[in-house]
N, C-alpha and C. Protein backbone atom coordinates (compact mmCIF):
# COMPACT_ATOMS: atom_id res chain seq x y z
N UNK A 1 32.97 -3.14 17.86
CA UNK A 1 31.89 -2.23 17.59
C UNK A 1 31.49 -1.55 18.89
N UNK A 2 31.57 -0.25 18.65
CA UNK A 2 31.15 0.45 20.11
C UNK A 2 29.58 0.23 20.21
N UNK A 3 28.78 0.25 21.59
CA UNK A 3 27.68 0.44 21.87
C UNK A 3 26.75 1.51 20.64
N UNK A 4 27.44 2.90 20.42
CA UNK A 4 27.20 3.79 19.52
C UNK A 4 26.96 3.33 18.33
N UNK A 5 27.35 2.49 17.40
CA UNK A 5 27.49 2.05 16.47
C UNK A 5 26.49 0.98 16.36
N UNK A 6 26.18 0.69 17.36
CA UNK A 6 25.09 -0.69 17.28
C UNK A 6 23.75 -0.20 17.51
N UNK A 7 22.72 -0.50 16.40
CA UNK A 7 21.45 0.16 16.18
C UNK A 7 20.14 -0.85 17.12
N UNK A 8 19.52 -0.46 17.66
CA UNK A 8 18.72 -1.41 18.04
C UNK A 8 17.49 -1.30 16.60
N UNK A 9 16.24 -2.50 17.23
CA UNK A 9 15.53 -3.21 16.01
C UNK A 9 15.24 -1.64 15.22
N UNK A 10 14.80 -0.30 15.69
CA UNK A 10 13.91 0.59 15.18
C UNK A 10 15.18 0.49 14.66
N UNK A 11 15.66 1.85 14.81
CA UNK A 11 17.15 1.97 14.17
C UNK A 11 17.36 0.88 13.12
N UNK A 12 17.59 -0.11 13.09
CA UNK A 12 17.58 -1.07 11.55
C UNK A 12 16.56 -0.84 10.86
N UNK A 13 15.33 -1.03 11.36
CA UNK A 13 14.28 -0.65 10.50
C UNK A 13 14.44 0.92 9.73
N UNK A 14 14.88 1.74 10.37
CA UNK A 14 14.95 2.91 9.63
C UNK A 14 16.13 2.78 8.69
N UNK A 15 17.25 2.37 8.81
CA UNK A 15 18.22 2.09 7.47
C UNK A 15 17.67 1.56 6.91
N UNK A 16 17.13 0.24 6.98
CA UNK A 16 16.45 -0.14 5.39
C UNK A 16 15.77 0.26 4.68
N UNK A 17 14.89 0.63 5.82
CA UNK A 17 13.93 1.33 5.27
C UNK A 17 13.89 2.69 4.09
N UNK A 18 14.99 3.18 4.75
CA UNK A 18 15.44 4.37 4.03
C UNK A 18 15.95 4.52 2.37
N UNK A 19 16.19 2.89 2.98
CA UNK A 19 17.45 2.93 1.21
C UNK A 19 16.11 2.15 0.31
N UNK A 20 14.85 2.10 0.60
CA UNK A 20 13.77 1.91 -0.60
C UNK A 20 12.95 2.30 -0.72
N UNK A 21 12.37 3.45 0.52
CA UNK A 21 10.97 3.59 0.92
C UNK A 21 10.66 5.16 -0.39
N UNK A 22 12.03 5.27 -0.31
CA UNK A 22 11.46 7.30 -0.71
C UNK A 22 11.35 6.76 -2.48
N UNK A 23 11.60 5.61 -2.79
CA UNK A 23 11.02 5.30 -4.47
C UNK A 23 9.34 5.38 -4.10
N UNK A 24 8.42 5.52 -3.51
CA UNK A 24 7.35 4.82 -2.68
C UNK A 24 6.63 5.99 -2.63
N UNK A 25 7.42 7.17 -2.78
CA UNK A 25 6.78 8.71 -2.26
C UNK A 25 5.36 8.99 -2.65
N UNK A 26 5.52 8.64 -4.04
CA UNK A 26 4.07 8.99 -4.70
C UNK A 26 3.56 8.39 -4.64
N UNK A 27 3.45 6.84 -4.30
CA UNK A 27 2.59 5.96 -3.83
C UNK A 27 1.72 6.18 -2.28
N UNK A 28 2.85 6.23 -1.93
CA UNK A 28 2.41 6.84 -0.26
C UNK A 28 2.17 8.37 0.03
N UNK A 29 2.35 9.50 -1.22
CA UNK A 29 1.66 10.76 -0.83
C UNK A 29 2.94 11.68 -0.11
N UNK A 30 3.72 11.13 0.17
CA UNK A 30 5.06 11.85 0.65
C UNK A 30 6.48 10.53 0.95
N UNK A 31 7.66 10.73 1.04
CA UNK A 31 8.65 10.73 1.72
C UNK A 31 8.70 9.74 3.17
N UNK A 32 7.87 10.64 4.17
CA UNK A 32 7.77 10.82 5.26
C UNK A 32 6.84 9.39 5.35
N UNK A 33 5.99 9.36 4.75
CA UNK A 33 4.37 8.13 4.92
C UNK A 33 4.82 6.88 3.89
N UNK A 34 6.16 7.15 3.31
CA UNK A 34 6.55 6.49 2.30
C UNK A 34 7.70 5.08 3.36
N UNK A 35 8.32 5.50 3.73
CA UNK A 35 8.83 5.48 5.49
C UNK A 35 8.17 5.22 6.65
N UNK A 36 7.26 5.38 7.11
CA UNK A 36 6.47 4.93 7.90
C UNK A 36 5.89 3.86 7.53
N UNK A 37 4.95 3.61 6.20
CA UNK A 37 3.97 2.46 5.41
C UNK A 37 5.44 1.38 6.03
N UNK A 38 6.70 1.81 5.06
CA UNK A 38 7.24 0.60 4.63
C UNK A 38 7.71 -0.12 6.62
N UNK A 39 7.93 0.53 7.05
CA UNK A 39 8.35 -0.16 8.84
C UNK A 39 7.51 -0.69 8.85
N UNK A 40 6.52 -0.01 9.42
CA UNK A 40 4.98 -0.38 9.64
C UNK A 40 4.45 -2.13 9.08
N UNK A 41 4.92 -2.27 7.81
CA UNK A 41 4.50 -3.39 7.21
C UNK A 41 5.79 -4.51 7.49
N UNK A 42 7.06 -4.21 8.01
CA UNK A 42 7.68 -4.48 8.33
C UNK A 42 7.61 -5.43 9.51
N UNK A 43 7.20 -4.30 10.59
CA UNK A 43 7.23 -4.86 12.04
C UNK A 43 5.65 -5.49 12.06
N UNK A 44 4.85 -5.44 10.94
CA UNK A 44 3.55 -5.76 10.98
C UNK A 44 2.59 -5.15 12.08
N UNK A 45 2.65 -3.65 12.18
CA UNK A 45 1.97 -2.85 12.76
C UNK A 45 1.09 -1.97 11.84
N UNK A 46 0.30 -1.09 12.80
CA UNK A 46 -0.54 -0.37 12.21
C UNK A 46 0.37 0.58 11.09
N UNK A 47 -0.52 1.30 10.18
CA UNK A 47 0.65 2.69 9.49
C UNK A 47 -0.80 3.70 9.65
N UNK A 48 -0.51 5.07 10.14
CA UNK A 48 -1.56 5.99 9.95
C UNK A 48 -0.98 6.88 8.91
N UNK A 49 -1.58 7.33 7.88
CA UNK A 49 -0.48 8.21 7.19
C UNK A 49 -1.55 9.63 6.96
N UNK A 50 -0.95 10.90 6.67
CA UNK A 50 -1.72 11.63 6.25
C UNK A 50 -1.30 12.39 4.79
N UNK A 51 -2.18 12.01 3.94
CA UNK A 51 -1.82 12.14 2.86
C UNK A 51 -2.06 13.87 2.03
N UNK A 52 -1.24 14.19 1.35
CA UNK A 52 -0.74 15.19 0.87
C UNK A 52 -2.09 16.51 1.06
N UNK A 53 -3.52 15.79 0.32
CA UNK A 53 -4.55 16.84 0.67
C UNK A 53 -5.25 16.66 2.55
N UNK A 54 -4.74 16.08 2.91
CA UNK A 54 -4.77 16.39 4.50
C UNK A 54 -5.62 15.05 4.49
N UNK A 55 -6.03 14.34 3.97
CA UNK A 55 -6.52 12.99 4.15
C UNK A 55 -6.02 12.18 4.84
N UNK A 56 -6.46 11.57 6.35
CA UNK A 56 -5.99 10.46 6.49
C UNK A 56 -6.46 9.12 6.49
N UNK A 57 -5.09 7.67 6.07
CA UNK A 57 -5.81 6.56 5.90
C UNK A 57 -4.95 5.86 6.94
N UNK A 58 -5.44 4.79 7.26
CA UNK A 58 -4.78 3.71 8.08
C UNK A 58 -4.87 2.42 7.33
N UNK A 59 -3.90 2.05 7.55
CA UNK A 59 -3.46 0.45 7.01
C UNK A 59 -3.07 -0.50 8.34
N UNK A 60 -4.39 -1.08 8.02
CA UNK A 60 -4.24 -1.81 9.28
C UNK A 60 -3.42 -3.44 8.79
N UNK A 61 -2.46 -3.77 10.11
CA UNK A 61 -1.57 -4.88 9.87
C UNK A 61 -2.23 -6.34 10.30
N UNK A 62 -2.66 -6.56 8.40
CA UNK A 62 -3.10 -7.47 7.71
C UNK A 62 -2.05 -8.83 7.95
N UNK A 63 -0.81 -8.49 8.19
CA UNK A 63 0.11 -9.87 8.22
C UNK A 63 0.93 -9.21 9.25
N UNK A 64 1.41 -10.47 9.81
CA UNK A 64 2.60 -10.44 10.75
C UNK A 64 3.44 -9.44 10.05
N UNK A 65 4.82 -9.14 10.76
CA UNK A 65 5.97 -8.62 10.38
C UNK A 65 6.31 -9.31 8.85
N UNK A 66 6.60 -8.50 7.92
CA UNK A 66 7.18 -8.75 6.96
C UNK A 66 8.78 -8.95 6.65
N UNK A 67 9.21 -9.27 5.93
CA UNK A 67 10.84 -9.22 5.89
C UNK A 67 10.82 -7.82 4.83
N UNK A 68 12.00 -7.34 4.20
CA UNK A 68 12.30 -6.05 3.65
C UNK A 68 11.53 -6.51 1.70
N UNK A 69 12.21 -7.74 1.40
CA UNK A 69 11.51 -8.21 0.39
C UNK A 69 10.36 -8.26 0.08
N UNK A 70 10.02 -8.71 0.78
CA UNK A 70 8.73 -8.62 0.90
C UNK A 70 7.53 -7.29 0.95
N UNK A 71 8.01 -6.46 1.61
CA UNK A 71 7.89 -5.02 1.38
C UNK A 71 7.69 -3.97 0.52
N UNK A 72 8.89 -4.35 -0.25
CA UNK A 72 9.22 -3.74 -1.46
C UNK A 72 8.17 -4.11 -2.09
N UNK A 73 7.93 -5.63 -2.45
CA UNK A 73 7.18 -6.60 -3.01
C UNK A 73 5.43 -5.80 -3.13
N UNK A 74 5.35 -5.59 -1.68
CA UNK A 74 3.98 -5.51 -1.85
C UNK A 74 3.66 -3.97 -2.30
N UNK A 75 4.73 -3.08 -1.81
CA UNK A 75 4.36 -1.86 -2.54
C UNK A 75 4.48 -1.48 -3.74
N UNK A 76 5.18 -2.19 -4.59
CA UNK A 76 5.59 -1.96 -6.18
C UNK A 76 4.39 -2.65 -6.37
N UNK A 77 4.01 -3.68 -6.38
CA UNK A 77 2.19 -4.82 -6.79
C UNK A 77 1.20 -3.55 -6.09
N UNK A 78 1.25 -2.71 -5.13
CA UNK A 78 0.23 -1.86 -5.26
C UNK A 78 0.22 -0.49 -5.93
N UNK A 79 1.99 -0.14 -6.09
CA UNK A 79 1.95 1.15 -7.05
C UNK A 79 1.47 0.61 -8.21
N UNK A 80 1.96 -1.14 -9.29
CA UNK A 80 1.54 -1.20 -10.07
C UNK A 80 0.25 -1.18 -10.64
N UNK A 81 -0.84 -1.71 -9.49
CA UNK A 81 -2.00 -2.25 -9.53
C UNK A 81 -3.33 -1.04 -10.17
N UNK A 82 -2.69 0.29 -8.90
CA UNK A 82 -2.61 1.76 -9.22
C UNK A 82 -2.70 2.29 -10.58
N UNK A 83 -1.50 2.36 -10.89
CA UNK A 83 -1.03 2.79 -12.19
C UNK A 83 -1.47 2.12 -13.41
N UNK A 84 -2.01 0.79 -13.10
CA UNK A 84 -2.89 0.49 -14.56
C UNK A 84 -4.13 1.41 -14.53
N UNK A 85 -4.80 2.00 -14.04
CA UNK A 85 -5.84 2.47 -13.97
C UNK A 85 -5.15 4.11 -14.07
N UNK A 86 -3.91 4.43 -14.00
CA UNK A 86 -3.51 6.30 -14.56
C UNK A 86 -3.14 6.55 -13.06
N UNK A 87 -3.50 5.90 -12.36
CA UNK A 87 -3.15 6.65 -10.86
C UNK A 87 -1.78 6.76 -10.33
N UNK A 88 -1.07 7.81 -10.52
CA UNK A 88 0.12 7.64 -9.96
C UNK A 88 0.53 8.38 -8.70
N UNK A 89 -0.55 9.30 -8.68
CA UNK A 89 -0.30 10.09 -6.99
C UNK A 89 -1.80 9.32 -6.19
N UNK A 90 -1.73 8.27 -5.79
CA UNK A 90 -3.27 7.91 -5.24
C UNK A 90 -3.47 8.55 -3.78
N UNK A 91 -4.90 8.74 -4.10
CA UNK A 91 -5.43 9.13 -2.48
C UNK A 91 -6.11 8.43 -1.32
N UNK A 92 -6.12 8.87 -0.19
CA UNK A 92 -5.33 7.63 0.96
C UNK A 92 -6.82 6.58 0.40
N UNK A 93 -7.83 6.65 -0.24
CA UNK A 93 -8.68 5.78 -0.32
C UNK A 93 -8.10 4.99 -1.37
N UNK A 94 -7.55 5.43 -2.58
CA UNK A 94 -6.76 4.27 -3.86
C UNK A 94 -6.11 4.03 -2.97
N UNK A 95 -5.49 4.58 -1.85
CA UNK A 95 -3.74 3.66 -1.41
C UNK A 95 -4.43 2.48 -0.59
N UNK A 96 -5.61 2.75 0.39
CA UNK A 96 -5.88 1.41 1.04
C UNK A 96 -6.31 0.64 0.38
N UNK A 97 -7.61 0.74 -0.94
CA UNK A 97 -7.82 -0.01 -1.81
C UNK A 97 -7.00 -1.20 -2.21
N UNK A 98 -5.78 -0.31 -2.66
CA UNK A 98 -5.27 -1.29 -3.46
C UNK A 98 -3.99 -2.02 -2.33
N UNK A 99 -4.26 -1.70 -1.26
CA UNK A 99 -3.30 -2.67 0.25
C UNK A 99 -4.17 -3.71 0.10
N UNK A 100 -5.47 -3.09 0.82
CA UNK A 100 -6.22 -4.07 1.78
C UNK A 100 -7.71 -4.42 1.14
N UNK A 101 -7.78 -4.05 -0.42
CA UNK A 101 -9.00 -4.23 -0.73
C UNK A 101 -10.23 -3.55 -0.88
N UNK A 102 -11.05 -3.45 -1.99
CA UNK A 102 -12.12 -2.50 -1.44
C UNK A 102 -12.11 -1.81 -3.18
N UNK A 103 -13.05 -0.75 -3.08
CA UNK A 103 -13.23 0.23 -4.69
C UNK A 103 -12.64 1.94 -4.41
N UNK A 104 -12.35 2.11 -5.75
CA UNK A 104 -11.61 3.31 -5.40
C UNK A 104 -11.92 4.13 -6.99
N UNK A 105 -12.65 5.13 -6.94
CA UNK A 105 -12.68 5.86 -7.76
C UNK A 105 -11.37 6.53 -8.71
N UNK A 106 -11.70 6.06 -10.04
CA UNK A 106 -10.04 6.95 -10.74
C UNK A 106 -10.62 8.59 -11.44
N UNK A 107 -10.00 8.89 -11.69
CA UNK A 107 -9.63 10.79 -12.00
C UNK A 107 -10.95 10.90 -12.96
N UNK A 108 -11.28 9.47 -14.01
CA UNK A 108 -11.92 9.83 -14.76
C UNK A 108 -13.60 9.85 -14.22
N UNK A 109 -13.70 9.02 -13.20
CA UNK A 109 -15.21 9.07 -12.52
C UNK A 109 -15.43 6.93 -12.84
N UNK A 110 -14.51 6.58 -13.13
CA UNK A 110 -14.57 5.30 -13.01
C UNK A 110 -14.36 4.51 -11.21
N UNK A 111 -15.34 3.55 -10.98
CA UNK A 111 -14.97 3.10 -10.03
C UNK A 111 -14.15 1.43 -10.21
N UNK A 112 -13.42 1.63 -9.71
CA UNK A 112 -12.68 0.37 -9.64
C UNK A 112 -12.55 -0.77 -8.50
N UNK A 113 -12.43 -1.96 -8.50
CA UNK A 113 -12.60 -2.77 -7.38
C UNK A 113 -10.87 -3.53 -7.20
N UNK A 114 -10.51 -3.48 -6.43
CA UNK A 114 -9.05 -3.86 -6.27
C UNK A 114 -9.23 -5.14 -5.44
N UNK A 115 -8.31 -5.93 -5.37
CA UNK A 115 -8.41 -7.38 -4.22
C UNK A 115 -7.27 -7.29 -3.27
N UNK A 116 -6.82 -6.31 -3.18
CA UNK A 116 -6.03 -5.60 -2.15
C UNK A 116 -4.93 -6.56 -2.14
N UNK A 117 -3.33 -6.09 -1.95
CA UNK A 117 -2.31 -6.77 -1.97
C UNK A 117 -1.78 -7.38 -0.88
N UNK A 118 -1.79 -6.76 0.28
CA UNK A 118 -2.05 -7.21 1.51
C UNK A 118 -2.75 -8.16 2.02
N UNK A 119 -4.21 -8.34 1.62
CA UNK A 119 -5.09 -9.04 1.67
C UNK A 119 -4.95 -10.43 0.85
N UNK A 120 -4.76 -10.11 -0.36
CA UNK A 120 -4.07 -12.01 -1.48
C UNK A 120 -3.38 -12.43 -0.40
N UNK A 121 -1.83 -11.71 -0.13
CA UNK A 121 -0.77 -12.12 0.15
C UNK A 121 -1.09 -13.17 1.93
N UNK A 122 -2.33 -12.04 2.51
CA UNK A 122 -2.86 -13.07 3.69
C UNK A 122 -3.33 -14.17 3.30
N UNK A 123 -4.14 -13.95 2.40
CA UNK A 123 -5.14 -15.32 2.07
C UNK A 123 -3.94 -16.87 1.67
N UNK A 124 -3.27 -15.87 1.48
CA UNK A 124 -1.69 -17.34 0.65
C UNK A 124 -1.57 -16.89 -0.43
N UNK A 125 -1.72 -15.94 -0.98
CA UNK A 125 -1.35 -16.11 -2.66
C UNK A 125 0.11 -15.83 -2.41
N UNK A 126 0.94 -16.80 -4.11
CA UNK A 126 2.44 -15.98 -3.60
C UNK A 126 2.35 -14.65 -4.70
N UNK A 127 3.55 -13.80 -4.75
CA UNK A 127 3.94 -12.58 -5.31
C UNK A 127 3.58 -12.58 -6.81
N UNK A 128 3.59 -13.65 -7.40
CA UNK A 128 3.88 -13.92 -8.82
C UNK A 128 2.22 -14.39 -8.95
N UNK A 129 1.22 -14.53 -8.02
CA UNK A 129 0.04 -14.94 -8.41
C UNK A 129 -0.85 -13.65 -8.49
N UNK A 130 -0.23 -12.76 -6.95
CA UNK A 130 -1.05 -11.57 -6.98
C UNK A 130 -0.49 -10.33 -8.09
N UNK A 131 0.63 -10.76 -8.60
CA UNK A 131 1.29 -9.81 -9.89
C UNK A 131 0.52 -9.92 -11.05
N UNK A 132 0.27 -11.53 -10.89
CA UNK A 132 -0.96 -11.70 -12.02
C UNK A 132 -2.38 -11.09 -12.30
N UNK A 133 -2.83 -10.68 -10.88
CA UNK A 133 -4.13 -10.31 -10.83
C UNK A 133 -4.22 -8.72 -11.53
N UNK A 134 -3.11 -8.75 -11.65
CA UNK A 134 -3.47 -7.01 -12.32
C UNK A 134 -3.52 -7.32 -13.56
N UNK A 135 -3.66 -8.18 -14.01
CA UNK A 135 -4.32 -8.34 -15.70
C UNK A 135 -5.76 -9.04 -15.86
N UNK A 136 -6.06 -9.57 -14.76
CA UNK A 136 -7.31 -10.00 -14.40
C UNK A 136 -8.68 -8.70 -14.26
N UNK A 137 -9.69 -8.86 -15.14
CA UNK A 137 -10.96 -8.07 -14.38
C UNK A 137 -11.82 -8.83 -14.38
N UNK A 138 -12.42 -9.41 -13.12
CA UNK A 138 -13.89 -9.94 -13.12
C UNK A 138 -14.98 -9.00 -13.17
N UNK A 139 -16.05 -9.16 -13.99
CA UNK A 139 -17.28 -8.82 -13.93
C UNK A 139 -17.67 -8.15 -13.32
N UNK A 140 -17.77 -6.70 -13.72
CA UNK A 140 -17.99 -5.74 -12.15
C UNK A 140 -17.52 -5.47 -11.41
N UNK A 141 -15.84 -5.40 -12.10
CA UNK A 141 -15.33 -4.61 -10.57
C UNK A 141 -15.18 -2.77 -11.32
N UNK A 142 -15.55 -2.54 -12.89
CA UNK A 142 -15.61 -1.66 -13.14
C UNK A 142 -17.08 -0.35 -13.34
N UNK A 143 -17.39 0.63 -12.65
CA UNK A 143 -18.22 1.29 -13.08
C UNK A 143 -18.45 2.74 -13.13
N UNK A 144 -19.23 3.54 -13.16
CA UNK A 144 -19.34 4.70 -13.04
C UNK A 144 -19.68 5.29 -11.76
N UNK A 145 -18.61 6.47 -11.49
CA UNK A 145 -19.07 7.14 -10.24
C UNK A 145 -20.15 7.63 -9.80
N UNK A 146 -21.16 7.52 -9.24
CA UNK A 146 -21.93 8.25 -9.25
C UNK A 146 -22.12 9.53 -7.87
N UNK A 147 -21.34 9.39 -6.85
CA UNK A 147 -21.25 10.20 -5.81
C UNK A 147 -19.64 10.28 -5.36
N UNK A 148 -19.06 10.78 -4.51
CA UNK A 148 -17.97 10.54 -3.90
C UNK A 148 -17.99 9.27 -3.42
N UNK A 149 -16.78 8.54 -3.94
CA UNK A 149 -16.29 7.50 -3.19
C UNK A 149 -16.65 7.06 -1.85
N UNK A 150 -17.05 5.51 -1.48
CA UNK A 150 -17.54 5.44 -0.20
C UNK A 150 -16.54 5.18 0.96
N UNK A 151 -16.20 5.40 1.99
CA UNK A 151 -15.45 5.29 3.19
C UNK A 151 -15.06 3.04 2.77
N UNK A 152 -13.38 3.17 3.23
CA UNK A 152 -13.41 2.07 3.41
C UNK A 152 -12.79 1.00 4.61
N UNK A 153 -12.97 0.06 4.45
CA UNK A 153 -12.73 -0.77 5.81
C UNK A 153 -11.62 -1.51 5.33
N UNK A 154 -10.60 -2.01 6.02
CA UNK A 154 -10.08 -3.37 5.96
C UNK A 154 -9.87 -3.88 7.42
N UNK A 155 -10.76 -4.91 6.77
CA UNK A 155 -11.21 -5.44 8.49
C UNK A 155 -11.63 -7.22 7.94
């Protein structure tokens, strides 16, 4: 194998990355942030993304480096988590919501409370517990909008 041929760590991260991230697009608002999220959660770094209406969110790195499985893992449990509620293009406030936790207004003026996927997966839950939680609603995590959505933290 020539020197040429041999990728260092980024360089791997971007092949893998590549061959799952762009299913992710509309989750992540583009391509480009679809690709970035997935490294990012990878190497367990920050992700800043700026999302399609010029919004930006940050996902701050909730867990060490992830493996690629794992990855996948957590972004399909947050596209799904999403999409029970109609959201299939979310904005960067549904996308951190449903990472790292927090409420996120849907299209209809409903507010929703998410337990963030990122956040289970720190606490210990495994994949198959936090897959579960999307059939789960406790008491109030549903209500009516009454202003714009509030700024959120994961911290």
């Amino acid at each position: 194998m020539s020197p040429k041929s041999t990728p260092n760590k980024r360089g791997e991260s971007n092949i893998e990355a590549s061959r799952f991230a762009p299913g992710f697009a509309n989750l992540a608002g583009s391509r480009e942030n679809a690709l970035a999220l997935a490294i990012a959660l990878h190497e367990g770094m920050p992700a800043t993304l700026t999302m399609p209406a010029g919004e930006i969110v940050s996902i701050p790195p909730l867990l060490t480096a992830m493996s690629w499985k794992d990855v996948r893992m957590a972004l399909m449990l947050a596209r799904d988590a999403l999409q029970r509620y109609g959201i299939v293009h979310p904005t960067g406030a549904q996308l951190h919501a449903s990472l790292c936790a927090g409420e996120a207004a849907t299209s209809n003026g409903r507010v929703v409370g998410f337990r963030g996927v990122l956040r289970m997966r720190a606490e210990g839950l495994n994949w198959g517990r936090i897959a579960a939680e999307r059939f789960l609603r406790p008491e109030g995590t549903i209500r009516r909008a009454s202003k714009a959505p509030p700024e959120f933290a994961c911290a």
